[in-house]
Protein backbone atom coordinates (compact mmCIF):
# COMPACT_ATOMS: atom_id res chain seq x y z
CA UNK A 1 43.81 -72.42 87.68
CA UNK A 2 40.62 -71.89 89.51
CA UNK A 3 37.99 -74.13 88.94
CA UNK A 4 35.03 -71.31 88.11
CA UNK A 5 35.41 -68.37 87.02
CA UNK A 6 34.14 -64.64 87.82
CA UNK A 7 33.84 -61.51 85.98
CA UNK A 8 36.79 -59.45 87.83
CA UNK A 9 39.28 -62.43 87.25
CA UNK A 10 38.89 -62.71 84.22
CA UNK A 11 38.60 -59.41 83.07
CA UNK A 12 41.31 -58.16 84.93
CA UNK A 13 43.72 -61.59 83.66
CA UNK A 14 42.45 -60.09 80.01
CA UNK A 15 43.43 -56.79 80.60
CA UNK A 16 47.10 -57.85 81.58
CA UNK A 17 47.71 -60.08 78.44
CA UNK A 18 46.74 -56.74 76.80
CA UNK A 19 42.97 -57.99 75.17
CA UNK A 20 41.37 -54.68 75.15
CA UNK A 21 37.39 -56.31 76.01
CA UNK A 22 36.01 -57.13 79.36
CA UNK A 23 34.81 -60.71 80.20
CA UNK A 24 31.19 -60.14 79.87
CA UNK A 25 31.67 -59.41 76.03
CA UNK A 26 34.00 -62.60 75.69
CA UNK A 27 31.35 -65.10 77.49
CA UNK A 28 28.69 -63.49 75.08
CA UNK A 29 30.50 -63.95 71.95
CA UNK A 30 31.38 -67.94 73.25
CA UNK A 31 27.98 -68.67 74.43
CA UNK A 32 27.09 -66.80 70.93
CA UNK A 33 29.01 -69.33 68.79
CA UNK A 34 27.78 -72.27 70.52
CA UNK A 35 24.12 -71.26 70.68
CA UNK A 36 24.41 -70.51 66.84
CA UNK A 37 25.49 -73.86 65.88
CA UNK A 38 29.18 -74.17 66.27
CA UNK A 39 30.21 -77.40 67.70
CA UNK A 40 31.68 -77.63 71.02
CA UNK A 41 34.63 -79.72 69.67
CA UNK A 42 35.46 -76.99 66.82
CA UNK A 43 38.78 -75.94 67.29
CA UNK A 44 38.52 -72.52 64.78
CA UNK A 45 36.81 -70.76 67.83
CA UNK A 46 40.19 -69.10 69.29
CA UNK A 47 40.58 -67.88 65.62
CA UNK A 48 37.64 -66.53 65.54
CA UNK A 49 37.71 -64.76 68.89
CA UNK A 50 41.13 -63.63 68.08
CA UNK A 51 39.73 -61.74 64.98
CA UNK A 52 36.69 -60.32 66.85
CA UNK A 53 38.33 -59.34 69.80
CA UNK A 54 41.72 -59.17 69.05
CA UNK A 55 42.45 -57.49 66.02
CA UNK A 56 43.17 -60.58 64.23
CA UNK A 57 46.47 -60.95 66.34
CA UNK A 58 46.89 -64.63 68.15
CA UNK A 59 46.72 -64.35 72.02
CA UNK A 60 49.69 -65.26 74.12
CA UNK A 61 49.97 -68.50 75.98
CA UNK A 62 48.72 -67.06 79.13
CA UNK A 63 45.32 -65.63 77.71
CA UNK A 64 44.48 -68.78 75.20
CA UNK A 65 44.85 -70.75 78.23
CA UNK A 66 42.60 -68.37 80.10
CA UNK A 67 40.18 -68.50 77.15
CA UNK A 68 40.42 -72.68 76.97
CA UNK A 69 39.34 -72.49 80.50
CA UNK A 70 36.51 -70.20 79.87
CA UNK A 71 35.44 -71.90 76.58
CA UNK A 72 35.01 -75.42 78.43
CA UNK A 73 33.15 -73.81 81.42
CA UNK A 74 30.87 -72.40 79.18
CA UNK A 75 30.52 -75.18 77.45
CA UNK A 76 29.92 -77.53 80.09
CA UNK A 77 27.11 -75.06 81.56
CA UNK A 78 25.49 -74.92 78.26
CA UNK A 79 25.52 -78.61 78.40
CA UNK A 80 24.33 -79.55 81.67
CA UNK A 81 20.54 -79.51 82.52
CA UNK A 82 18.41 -77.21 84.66
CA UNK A 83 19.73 -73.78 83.73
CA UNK A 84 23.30 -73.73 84.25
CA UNK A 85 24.87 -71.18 82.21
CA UNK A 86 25.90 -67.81 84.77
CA UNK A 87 26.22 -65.01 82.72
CA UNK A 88 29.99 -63.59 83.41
CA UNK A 89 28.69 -60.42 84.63
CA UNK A 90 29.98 -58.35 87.91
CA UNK A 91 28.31 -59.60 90.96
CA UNK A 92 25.70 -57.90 92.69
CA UNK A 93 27.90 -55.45 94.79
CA UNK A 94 29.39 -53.91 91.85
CA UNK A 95 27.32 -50.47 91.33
CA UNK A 96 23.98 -51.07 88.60
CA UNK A 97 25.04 -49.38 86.28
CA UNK A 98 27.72 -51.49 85.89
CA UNK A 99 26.48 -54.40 85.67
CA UNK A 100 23.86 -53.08 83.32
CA UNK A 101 26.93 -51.81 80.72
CA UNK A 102 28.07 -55.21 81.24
CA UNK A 103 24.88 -57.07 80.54
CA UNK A 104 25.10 -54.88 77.34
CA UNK A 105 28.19 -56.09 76.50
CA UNK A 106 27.67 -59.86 77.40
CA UNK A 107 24.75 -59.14 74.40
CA UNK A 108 26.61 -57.58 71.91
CA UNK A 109 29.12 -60.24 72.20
CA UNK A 110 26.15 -62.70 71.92
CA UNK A 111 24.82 -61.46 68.64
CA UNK A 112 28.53 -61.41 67.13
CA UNK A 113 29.05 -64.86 67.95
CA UNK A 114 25.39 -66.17 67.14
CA UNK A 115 25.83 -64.36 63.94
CA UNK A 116 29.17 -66.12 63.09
CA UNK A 117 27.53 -69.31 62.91
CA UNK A 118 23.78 -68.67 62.07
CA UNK A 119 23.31 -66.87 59.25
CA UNK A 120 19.85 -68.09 58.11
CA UNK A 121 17.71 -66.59 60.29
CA UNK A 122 14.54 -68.17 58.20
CA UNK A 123 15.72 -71.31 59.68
CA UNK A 124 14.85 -70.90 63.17
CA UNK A 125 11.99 -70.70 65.16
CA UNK A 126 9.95 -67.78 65.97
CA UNK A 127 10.66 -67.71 69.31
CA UNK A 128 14.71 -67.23 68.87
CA UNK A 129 13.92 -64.58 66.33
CA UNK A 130 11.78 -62.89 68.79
CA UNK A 131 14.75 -63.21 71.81
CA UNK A 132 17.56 -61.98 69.16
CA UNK A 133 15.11 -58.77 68.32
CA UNK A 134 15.22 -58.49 71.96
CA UNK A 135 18.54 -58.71 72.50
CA UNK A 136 19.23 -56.31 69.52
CA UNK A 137 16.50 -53.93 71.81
CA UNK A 138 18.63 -54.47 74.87
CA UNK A 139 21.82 -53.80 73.04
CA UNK A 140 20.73 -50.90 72.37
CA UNK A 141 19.42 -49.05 76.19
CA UNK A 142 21.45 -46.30 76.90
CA UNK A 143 19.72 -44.92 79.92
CA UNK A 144 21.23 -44.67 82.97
CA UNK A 145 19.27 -46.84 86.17
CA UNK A 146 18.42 -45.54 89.33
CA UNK A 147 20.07 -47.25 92.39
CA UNK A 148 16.97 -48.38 93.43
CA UNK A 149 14.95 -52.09 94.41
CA UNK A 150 12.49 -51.08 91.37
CA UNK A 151 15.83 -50.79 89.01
CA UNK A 152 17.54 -54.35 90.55
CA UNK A 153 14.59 -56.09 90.34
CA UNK A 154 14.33 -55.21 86.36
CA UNK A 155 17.82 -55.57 85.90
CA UNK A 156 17.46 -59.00 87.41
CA UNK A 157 14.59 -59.76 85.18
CA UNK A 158 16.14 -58.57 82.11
CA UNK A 159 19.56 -60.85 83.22
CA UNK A 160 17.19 -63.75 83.68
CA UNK A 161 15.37 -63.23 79.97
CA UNK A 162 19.07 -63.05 78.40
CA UNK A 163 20.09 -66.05 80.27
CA UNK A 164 17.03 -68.02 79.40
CA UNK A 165 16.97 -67.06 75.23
CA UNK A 166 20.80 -67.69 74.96
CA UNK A 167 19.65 -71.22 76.15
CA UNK A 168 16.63 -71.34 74.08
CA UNK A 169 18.81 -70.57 71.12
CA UNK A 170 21.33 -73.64 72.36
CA UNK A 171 18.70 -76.11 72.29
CA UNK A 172 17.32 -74.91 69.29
CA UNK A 173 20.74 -74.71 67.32
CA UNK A 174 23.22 -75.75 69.09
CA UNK A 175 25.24 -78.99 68.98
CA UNK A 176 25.46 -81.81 71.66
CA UNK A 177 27.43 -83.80 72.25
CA UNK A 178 26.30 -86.67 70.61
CA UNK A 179 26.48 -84.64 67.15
CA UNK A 180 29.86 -83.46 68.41
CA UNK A 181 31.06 -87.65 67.73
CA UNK A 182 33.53 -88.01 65.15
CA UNK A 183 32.86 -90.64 62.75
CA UNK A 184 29.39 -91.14 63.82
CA UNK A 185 27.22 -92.23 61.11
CA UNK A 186 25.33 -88.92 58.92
CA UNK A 187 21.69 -89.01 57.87
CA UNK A 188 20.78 -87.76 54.83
């Protein structure tokens, strides 16, 4: 299997085990779960994509190894310093409006996931309630963009504000590693 993976791959390896969402929506929903809390060890994530994204039904061997692969990539972006998530979105050839739908998508999936784990919104800080009310405004833009530098540059902008407040919300809520340690010793 590849080492990284892209937006067509793995959208188009979804679509041929039958999963009826694209990979933007799948990244969000991951990066979603993790930023809200779930630990990157929990094993009850593939059940909980499966029900999401899946109509409940388990995915075949060929997809849950697809979705694995994702799942640690993610993971290990989220983890590593200076930025590293890439949000699975087409690349920069694909037409705008694409990528915008995607972008869309990638935040939809977001706010399912982060909503899976973080119920208590009271609990966190102002500034991730501000970037989810953002996100929930982004979910929401229906216009179509121009094909235009004005329109990539604010696409780019808006990619680079998602991709900053899903990490935000990770090192607000989010697990490390170092919580992640079985039998390590609980505060209270």
């Amino acid at each position: 299997m590849e080492n990284f993976l892209d937006y067509d791959g793995v959208t188009n390896r979804l679509s041929q085990q039958g999963v009826k969402v694209d990979a933007a929506e799948i990244h969000g929903i991951l990066c979603g779960m993790m930023a809200g809390g779930m630990s990157i060890t929990d094993q009850k994530w593939l059940e909980a994509l499966s029900d999401t994204t899946n109509s409940g039904d388990p995915f075949n061997q060929e997809a849950e190894q697809l979705l694995t692969h994702l799942f640690n990539q993610t993971g290990q972006q989220l983890l590593e310093a200076e930025f590293a998530l890439q949000l699975m979105l087409p690349d920069d050839k694909a037409p705008i409006n694409d990528r915008g739908a995607a972008l869309i998508s990638w935040v939809h999936g977001f706010m399912l996931g982060f909503g899976l784990y973080q119920q208590d919104l009271m609990q966190c800080s102002d500034d991730v309630r501000e970037a989810l009310q953002d996100f929930a405004d982004i979910a929401r833009m229906e216009e179509p963009m121009s094909d235009d530098e004005e329109s990539e540059r604010a696409l780019d902008e808006v990619i680079e504000y998602v991709k900053i407040s899903a990490l935000l919300c990770y090192s607000e809520l989010g697990q490390s590693l170092l919580e992640d340690q079985p039998g390590k010793p609980s505060v209270h």
